[in-house]
Every structure is written in C-alpha cells, then in structure tokens.
PDB file of N, CA and C in Angstrom:
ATOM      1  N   UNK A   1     139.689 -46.494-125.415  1.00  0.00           N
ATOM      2  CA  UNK A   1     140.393 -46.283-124.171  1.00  0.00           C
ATOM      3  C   UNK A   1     141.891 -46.495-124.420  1.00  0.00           C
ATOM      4  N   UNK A   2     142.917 -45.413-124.135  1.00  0.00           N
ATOM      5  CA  UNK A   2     144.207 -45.916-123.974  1.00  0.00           C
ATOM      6  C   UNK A   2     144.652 -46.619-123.313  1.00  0.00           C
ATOM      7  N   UNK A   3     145.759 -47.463-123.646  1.00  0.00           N
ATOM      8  CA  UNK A   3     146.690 -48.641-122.893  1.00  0.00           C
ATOM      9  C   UNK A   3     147.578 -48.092-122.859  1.00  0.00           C
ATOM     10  N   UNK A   4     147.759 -48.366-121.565  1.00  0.00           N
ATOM     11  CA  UNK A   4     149.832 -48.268-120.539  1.00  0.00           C
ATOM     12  C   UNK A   4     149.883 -49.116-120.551  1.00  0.00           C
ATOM     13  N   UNK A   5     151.646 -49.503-120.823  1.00  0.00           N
ATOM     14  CA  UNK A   5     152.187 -50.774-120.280  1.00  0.00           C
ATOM     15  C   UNK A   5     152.716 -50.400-118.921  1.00  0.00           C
ATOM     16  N   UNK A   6     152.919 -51.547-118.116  1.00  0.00           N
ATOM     17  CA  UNK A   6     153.250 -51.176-116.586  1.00  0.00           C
ATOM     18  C   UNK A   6     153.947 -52.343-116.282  1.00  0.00           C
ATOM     19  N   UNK A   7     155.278 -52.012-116.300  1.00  0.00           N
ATOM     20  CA  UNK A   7     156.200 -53.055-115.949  1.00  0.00           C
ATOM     21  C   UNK A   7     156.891 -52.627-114.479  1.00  0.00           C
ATOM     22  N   UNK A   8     157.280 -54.577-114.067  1.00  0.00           N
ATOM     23  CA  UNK A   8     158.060 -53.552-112.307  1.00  0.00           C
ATOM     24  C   UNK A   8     159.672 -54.985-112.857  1.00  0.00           C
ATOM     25  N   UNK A   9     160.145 -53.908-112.116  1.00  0.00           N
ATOM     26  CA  UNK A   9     161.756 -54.256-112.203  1.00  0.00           C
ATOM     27  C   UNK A   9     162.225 -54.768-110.362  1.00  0.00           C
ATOM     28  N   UNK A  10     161.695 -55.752-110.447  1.00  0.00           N
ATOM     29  CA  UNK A  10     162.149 -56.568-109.508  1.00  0.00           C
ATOM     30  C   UNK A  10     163.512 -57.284-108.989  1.00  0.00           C
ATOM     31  N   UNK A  11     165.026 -56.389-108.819  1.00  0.00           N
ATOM     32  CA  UNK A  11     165.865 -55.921-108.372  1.00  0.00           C
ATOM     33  C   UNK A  11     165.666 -55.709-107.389  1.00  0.00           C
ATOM     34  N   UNK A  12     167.185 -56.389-106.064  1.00  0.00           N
ATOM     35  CA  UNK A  12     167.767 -55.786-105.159  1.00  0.00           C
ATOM     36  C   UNK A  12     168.817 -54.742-104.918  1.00  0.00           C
ATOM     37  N   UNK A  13     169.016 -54.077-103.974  1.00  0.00           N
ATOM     38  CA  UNK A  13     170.677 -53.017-103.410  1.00  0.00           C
ATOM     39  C   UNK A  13     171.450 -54.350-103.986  1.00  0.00           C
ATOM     40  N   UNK A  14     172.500 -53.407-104.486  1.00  0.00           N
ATOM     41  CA  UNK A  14     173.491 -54.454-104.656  1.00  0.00           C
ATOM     42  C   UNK A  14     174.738 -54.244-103.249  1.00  0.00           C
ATOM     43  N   UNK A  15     175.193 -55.072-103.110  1.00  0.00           N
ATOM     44  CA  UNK A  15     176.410 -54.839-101.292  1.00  0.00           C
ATOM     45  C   UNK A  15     177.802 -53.300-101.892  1.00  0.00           C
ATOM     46  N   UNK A  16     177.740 -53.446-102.964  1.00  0.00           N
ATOM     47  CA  UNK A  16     178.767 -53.092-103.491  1.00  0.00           C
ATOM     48  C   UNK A  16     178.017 -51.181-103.381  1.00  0.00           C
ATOM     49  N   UNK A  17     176.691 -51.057-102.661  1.00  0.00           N
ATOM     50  CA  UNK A  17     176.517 -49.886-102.784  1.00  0.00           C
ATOM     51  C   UNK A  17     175.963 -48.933-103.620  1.00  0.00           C
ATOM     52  N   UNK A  18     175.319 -47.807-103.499  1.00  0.00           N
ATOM     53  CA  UNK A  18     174.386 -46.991-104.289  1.00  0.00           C
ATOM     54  C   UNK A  18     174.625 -46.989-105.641  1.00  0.00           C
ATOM     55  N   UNK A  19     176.109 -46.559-105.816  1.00  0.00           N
ATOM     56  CA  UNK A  19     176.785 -46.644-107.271  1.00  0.00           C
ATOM     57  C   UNK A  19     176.438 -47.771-108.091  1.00  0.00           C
ATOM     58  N   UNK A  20     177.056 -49.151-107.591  1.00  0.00           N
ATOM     59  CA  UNK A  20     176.570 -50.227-108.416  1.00  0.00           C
ATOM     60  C   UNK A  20     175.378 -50.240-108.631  1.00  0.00           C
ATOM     61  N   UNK A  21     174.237 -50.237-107.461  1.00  0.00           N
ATOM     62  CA  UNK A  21     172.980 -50.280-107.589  1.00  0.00           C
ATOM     63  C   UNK A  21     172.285 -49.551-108.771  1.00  0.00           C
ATOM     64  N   UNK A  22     172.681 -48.209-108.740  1.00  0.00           N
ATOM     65  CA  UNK A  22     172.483 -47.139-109.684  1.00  0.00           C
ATOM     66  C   UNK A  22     172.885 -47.795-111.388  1.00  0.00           C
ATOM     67  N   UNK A  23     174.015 -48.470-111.121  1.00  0.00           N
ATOM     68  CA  UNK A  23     174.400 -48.684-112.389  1.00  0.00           C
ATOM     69  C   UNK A  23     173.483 -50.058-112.768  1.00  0.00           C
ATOM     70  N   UNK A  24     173.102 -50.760-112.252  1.00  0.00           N
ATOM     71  CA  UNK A  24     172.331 -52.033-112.495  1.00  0.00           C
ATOM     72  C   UNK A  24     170.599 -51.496-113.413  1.00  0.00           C
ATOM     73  N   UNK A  25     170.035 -50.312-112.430  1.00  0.00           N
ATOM     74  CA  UNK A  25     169.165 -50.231-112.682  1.00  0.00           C
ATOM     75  C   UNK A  25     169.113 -49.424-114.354  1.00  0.00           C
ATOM     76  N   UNK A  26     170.278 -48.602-114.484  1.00  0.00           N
ATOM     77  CA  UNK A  26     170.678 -48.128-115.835  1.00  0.00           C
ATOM     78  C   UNK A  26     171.060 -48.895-116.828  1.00  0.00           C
ATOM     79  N   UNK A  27     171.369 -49.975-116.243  1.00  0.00           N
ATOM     80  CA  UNK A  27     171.715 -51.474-117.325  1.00  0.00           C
ATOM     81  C   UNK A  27     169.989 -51.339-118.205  1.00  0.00           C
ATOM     82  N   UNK A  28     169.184 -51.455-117.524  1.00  0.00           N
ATOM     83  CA  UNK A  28     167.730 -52.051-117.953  1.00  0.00           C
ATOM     84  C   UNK A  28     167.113 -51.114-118.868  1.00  0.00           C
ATOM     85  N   UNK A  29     167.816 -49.768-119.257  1.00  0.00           N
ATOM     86  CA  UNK A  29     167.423 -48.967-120.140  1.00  0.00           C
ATOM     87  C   UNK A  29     167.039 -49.165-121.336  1.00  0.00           C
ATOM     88  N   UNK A  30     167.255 -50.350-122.545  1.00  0.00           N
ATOM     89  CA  UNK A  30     167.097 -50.780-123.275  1.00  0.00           C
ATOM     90  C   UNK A  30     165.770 -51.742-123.335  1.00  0.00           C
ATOM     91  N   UNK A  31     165.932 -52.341-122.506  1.00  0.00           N
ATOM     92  CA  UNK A  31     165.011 -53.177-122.022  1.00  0.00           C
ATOM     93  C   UNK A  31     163.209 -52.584-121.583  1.00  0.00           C
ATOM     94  N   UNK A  32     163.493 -50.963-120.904  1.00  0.00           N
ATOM     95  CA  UNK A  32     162.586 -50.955-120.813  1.00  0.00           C
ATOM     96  C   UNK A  32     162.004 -50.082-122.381  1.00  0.00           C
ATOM     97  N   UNK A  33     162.954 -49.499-122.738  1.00  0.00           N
ATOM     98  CA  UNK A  33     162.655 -48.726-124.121  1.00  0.00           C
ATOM     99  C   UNK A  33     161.724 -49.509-124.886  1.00  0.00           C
ATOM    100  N   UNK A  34     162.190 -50.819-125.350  1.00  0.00           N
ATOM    101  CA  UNK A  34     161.784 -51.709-126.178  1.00  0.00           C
ATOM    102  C   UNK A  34     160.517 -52.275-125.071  1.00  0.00           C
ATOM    103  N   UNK A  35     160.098 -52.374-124.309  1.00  0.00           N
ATOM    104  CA  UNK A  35     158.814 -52.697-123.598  1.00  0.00           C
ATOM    105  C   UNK A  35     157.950 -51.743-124.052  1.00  0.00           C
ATOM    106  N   UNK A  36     158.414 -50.645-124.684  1.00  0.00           N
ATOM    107  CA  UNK A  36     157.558 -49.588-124.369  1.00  0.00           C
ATOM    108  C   UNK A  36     156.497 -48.950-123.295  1.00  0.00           C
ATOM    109  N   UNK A  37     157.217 -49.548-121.943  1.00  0.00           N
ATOM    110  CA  UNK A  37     156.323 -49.363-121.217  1.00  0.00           C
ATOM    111  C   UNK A  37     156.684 -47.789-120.735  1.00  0.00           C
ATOM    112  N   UNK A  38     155.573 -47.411-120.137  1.00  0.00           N
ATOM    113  CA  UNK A  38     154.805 -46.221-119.287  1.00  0.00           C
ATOM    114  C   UNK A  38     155.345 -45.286-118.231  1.00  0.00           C
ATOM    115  N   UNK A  39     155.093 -46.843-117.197  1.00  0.00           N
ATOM    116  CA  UNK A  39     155.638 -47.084-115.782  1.00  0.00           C
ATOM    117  C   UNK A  39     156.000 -47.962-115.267  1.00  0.00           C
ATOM    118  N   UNK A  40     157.216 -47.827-114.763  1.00  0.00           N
ATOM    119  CA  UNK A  40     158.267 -49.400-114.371  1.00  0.00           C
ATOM    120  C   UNK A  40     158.509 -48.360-112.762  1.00  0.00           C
ATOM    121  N   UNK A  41     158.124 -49.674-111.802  1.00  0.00           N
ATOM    122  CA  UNK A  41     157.768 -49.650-110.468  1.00  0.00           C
ATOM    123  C   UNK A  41     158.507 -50.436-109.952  1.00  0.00           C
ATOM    124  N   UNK A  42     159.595 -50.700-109.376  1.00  0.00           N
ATOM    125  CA  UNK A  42     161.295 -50.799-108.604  1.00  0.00           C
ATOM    126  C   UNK A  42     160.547 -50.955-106.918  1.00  0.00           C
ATOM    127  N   UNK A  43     161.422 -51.787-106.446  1.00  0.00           N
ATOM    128  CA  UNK A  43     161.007 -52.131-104.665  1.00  0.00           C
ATOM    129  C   UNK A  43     161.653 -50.412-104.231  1.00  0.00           C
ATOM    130  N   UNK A  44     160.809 -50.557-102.288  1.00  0.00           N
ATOM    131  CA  UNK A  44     161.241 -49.717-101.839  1.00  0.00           C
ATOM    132  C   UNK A  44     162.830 -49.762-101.024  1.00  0.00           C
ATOM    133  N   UNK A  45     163.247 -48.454-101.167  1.00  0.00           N
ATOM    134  CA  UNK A  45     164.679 -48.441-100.286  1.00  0.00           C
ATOM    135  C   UNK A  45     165.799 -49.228-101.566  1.00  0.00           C
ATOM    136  N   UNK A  46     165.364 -48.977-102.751  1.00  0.00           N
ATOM    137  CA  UNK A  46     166.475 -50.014-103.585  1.00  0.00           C
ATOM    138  C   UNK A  46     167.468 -49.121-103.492  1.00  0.00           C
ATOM    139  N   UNK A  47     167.491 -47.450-103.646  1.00  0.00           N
ATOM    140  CA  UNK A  47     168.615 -47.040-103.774  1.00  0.00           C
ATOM    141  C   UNK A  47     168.886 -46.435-102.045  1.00  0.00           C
ATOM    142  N   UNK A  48     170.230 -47.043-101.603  1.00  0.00           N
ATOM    143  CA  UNK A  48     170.073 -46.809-100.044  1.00  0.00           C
ATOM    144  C   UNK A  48     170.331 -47.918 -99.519  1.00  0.00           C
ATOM    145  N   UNK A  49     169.895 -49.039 -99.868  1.00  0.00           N
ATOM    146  CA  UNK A  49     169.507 -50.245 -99.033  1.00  0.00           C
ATOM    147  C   UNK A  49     169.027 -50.049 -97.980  1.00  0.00           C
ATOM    148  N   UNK A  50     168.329 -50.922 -98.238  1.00  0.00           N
ATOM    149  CA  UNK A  50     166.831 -51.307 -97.250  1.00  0.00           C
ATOM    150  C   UNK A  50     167.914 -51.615 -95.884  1.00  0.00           C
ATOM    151  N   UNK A  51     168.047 -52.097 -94.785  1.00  0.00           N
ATOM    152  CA  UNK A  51     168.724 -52.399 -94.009  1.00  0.00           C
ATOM    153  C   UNK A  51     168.115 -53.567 -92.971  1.00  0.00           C
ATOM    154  N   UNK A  52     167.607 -54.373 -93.782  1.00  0.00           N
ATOM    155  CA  UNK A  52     167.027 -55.576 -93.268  1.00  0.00           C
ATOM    156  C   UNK A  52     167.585 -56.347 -92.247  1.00  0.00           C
ATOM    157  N   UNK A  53     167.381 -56.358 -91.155  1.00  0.00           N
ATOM    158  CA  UNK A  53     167.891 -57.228 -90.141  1.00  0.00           C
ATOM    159  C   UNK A  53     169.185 -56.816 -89.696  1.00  0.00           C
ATOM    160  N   UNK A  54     169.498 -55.699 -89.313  1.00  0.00           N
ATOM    161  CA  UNK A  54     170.450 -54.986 -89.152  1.00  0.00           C
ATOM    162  C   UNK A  54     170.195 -54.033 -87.770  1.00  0.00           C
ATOM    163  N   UNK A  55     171.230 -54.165 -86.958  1.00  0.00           N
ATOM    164  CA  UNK A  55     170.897 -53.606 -85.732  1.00  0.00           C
ATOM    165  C   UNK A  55     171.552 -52.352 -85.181  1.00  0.00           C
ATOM    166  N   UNK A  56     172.725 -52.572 -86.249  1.00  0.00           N
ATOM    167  CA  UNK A  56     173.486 -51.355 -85.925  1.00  0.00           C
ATOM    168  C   UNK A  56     174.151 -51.431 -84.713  1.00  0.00           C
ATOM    169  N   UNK A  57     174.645 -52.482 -84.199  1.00  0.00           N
ATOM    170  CA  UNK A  57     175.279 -52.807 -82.890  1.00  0.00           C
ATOM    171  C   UNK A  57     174.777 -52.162 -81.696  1.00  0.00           C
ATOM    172  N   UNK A  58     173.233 -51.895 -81.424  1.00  0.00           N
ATOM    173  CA  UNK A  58     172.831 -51.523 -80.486  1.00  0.00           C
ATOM    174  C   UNK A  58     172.513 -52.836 -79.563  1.00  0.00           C
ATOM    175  N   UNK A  59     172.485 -52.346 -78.421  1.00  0.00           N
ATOM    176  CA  UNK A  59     171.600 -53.255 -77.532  1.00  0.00           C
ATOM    177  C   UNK A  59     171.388 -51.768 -76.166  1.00  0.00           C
ATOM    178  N   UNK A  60     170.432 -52.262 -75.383  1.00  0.00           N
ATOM    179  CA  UNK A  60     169.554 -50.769 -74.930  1.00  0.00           C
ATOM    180  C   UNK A  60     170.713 -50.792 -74.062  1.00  0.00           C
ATOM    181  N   UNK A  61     170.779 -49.593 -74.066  1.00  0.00           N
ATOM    182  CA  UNK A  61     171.734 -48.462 -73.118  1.00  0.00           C
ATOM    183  C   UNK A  61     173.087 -48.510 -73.399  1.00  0.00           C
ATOM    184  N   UNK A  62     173.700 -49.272 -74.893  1.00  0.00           N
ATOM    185  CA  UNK A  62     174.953 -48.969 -75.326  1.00  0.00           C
ATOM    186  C   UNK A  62     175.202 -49.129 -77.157  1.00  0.00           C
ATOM    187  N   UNK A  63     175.415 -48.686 -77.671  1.00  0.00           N
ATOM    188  CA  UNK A  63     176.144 -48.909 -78.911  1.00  0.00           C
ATOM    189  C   UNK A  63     177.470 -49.534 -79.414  1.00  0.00           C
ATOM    190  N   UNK A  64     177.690 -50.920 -79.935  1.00  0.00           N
ATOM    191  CA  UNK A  64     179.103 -51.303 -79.852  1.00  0.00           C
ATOM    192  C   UNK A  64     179.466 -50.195 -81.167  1.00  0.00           C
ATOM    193  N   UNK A  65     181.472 -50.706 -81.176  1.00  0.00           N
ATOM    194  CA  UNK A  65     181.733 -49.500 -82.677  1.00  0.00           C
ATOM    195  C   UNK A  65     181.485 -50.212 -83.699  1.00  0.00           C
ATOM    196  N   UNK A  66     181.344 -52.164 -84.094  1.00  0.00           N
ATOM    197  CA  UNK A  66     180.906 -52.246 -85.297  1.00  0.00           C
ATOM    198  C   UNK A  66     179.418 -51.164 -85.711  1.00  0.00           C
ATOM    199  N   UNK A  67     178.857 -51.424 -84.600  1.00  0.00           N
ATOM    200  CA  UNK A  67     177.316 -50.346 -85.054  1.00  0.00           C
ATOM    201  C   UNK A  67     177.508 -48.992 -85.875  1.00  0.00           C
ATOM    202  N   UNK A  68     178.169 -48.337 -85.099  1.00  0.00           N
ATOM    203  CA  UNK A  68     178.644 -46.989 -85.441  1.00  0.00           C
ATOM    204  C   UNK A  68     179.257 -47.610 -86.821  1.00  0.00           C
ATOM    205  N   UNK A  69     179.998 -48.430 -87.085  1.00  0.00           N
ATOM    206  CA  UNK A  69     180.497 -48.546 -88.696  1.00  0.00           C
ATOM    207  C   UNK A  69     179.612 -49.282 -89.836  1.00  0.00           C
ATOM    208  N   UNK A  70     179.033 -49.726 -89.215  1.00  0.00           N
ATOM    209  CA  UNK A  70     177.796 -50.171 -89.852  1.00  0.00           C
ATOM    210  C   UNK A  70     177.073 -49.156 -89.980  1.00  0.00           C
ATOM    211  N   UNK A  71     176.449 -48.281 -89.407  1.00  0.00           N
ATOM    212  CA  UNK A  71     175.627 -46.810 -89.485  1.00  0.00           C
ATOM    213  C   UNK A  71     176.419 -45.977 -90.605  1.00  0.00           C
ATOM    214  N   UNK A  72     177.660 -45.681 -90.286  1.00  0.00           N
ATOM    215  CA  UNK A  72     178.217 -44.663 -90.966  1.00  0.00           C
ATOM    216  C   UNK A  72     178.212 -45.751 -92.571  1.00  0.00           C
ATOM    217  N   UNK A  73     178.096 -46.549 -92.862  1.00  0.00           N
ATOM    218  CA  UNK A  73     178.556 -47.355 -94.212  1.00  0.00           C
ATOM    219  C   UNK A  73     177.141 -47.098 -94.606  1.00  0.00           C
ATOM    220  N   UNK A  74     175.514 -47.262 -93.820  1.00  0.00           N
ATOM    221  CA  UNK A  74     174.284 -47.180 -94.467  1.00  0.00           C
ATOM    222  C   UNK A  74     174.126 -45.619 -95.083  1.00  0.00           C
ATOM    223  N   UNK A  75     174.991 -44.992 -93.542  1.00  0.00           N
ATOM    224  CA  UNK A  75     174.532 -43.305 -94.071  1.00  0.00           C
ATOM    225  C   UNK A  75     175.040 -42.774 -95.558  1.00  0.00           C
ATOM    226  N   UNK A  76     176.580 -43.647 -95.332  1.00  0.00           N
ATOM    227  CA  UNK A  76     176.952 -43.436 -96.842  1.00  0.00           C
ATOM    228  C   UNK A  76     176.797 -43.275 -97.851  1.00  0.00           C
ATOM    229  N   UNK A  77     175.317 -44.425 -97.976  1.00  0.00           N
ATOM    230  CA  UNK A  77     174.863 -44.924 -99.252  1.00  0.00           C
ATOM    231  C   UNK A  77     173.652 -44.199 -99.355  1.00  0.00           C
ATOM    232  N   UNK A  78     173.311 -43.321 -98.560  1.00  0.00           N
ATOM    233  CA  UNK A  78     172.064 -42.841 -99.008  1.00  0.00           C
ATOM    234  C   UNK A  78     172.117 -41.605 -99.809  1.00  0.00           C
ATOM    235  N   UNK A  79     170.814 -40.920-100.696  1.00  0.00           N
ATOM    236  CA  UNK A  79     170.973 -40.198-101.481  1.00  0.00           C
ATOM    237  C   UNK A  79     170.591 -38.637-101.437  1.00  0.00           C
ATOM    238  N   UNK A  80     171.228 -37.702-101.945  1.00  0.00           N
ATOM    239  CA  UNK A  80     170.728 -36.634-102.049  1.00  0.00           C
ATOM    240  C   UNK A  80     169.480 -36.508-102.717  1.00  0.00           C
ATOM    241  N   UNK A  81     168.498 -35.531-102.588  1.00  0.00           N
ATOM    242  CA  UNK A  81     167.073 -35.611-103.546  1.00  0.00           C
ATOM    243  C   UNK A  81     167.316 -33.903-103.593  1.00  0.00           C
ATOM    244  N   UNK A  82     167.290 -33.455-104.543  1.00  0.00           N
ATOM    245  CA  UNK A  82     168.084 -34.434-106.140  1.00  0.00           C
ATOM    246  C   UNK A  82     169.202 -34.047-105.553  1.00  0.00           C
ATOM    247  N   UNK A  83     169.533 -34.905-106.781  1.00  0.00           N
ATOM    248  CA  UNK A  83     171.505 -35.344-106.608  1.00  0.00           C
ATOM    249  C   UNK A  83     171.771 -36.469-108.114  1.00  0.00           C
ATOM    250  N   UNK A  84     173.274 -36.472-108.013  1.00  0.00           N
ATOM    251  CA  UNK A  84     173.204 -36.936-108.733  1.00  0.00           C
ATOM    252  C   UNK A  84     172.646 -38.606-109.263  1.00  0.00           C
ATOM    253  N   UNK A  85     171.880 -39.227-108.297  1.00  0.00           N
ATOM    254  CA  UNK A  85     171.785 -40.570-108.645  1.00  0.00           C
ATOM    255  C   UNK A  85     170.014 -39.830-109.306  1.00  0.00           C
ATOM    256  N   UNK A  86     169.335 -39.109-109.011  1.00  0.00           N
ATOM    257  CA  UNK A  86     168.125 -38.580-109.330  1.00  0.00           C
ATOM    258  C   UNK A  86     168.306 -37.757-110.776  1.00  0.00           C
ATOM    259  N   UNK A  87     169.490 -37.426-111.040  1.00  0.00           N
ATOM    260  CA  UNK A  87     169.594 -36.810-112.412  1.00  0.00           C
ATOM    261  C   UNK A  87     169.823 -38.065-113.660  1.00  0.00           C
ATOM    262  N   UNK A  88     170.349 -38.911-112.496  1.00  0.00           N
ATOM    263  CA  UNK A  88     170.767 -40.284-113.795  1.00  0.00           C
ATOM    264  C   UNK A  88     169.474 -40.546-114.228  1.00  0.00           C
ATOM    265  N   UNK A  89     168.590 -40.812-112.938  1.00  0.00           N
ATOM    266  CA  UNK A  89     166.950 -41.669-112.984  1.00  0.00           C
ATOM    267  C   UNK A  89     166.493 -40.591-114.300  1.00  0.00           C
ATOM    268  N   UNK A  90     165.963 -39.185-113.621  1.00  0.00           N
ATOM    269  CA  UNK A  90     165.665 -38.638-114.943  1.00  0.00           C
ATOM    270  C   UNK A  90     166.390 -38.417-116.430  1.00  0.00           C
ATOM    271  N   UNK A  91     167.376 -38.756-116.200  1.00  0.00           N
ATOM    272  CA  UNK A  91     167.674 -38.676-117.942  1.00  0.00           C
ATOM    273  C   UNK A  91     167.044 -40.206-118.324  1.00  0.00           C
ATOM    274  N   UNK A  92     166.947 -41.574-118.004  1.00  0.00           N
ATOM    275  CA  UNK A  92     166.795 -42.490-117.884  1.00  0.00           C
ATOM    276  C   UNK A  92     165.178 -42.388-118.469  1.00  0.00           C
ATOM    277  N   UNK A  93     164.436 -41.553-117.680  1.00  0.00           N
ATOM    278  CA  UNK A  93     163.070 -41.297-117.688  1.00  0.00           C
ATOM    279  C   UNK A  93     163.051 -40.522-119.015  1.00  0.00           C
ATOM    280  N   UNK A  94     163.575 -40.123-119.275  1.00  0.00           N
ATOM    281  CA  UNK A  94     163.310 -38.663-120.379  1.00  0.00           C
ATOM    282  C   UNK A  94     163.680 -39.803-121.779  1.00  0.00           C
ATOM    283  N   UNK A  95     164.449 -40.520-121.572  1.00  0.00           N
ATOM    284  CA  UNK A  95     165.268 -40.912-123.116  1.00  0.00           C
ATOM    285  C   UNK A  95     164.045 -42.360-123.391  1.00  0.00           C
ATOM    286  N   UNK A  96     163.609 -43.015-122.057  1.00  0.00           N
ATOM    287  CA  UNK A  96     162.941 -44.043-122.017  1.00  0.00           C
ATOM    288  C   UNK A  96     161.380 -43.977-122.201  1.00  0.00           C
ATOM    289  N   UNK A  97     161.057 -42.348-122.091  1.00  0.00           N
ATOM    290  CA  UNK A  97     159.806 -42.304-122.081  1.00  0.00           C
ATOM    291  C   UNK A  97     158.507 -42.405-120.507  1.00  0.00           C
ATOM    292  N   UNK A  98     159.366 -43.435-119.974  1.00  0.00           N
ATOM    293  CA  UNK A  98     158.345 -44.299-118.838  1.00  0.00           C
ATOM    294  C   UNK A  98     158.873 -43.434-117.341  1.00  0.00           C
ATOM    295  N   UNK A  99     157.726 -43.002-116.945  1.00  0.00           N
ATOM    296  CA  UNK A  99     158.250 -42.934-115.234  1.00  0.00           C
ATOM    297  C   UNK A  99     158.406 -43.933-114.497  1.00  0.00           C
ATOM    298  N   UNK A 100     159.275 -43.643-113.663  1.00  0.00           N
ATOM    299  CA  UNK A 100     159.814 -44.372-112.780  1.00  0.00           C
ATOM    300  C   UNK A 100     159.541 -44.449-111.413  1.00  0.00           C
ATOM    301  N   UNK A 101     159.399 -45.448-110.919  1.00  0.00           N
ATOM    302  CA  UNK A 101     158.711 -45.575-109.169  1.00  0.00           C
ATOM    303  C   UNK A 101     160.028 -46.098-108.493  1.00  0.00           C
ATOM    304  N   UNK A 102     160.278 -45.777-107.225  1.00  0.00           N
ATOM    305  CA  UNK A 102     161.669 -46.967-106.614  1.00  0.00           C
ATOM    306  C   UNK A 102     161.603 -46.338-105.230  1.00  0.00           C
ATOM    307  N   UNK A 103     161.933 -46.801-104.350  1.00  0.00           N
ATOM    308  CA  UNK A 103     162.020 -45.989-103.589  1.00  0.00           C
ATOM    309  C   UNK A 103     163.621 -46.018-102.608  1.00  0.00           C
ATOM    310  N   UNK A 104     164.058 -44.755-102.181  1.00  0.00           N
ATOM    311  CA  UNK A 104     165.381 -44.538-101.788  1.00  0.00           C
ATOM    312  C   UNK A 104     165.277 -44.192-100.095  1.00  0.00           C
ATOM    313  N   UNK A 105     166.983 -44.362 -99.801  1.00  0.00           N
ATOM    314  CA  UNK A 105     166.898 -43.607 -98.729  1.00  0.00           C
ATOM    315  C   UNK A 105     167.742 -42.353 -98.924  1.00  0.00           C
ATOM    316  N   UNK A 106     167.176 -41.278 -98.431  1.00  0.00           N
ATOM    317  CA  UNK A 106     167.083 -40.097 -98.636  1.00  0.00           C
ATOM    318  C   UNK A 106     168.058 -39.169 -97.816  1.00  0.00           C
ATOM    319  N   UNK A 107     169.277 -38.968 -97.739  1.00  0.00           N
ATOM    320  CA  UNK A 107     169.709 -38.318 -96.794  1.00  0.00           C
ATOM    321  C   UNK A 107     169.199 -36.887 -96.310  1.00  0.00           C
ATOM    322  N   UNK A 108     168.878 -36.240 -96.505  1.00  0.00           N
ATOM    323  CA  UNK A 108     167.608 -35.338 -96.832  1.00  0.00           C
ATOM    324  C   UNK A 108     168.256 -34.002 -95.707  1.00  0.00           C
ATOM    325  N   UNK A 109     169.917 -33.701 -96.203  1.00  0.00           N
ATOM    326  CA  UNK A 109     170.574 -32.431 -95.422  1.00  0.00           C
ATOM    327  C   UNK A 109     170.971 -33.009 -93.543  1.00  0.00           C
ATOM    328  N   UNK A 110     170.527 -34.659 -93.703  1.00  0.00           N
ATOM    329  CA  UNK A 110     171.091 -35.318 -92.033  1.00  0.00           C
ATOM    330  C   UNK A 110     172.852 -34.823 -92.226  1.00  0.00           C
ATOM    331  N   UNK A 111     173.368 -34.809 -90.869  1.00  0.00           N
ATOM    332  CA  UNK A 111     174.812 -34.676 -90.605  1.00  0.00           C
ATOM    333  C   UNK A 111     174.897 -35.896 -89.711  1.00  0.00           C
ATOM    334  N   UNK A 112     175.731 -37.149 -89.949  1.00  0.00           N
ATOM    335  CA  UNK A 112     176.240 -37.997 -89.450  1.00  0.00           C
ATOM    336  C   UNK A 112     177.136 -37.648 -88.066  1.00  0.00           C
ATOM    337  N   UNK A 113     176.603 -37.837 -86.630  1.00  0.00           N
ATOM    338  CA  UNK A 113     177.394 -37.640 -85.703  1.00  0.00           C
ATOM    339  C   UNK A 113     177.416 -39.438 -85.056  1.00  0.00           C
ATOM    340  N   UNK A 114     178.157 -39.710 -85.133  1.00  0.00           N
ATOM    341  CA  UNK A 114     178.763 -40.911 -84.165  1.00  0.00           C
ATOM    342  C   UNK A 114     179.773 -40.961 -82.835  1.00  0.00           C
ATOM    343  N   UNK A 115     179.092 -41.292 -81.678  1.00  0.00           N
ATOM    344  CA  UNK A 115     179.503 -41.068 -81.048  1.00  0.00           C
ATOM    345  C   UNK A 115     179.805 -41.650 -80.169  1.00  0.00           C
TER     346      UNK A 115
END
C-alpha cells in the first residue's frame, strides 16, 4: 500500500494583509519540500482574512463610516481566483510536489459599492 505524508500548516492572516500573508505561506516552501509531504492543509479564509468578530460598523437600520472602512480594507484583501496570489500557490505546488488545501476569500468579479 502507498504512503502520503499529510502535513497542515497551522498559520494565521497576517494584519499587514494578503501580500504578507501570501509571503509567509511561501516562506514554508522548503520546509514542506524536505517533508516530502503530499498534502499540506492551511485553515480556512487564511488568504482574505477570516473577519472574526468584526461588525463592520453596523447596527440594524444604519452603517457607521468606520464600517464602510473597515469593509472596503476586508474587500481589499480578498482574492481573484485565479489571480495572482493562486499562480504563486501553484508554482509553490508544482516545485514542492504537494497539493495544497487553504481556504480564501474570493472576490469572485464583486464591485465594492459603499454607501
């Protein structure tokens, strides 16, 4: 019977945004090479940030403007599929061997209206 190795890369968003984030998880390229592992499985929403406890300055029937700047800073960070933070992952995948699990937020062709 064949053996996979199956490693998870237990990493947060970094504040500093998709970019850093992106670059953290490209730090570990070596790391996973030499594991030789398979499949390395990453939390969900790492690229994007998750937006944990975050309200977006709503309260029902108004929006303050930190919200709206808080919204527009999450929308920021989210990613094209594909794009370029998905071309990094796959070269990453291709040179490392191992697929990759993570999960993002996806801007997915949204247009940011704040209003």
């Amino acid at each position: 019977m064949p053996v996979s190795t199956v490693a998870a890369l237990q990493i947060g968003a970094l504040p500093g945004g998709k970019a850093d984030t992106l670059a953290q998880i490209l730090a570990y390229e070596d790391q996973i090479q030499r594991s030789g592992a398979h499949l390395v499985v990453m939390p969900e929403a790492l690229l994007g940030g998750y937006p944990k406890g975050e309200s977006f300055g709503t309260q029902l029937g108004y929006r303050l403007p930190e919200g709206r700047e808080a919204f527009a800073r999450y929308f920021a960070n989210a990613i094209d599929v594909p794009g370029p933070e998905t071309e990094a992952l796959a070269g990453m995948s291709a040179r490392t061997g191992a697929s990759l699990v993570l999960g993002v937020i996806e801007r997915s062709g949204s247009t940011l209206y704040c209003t």
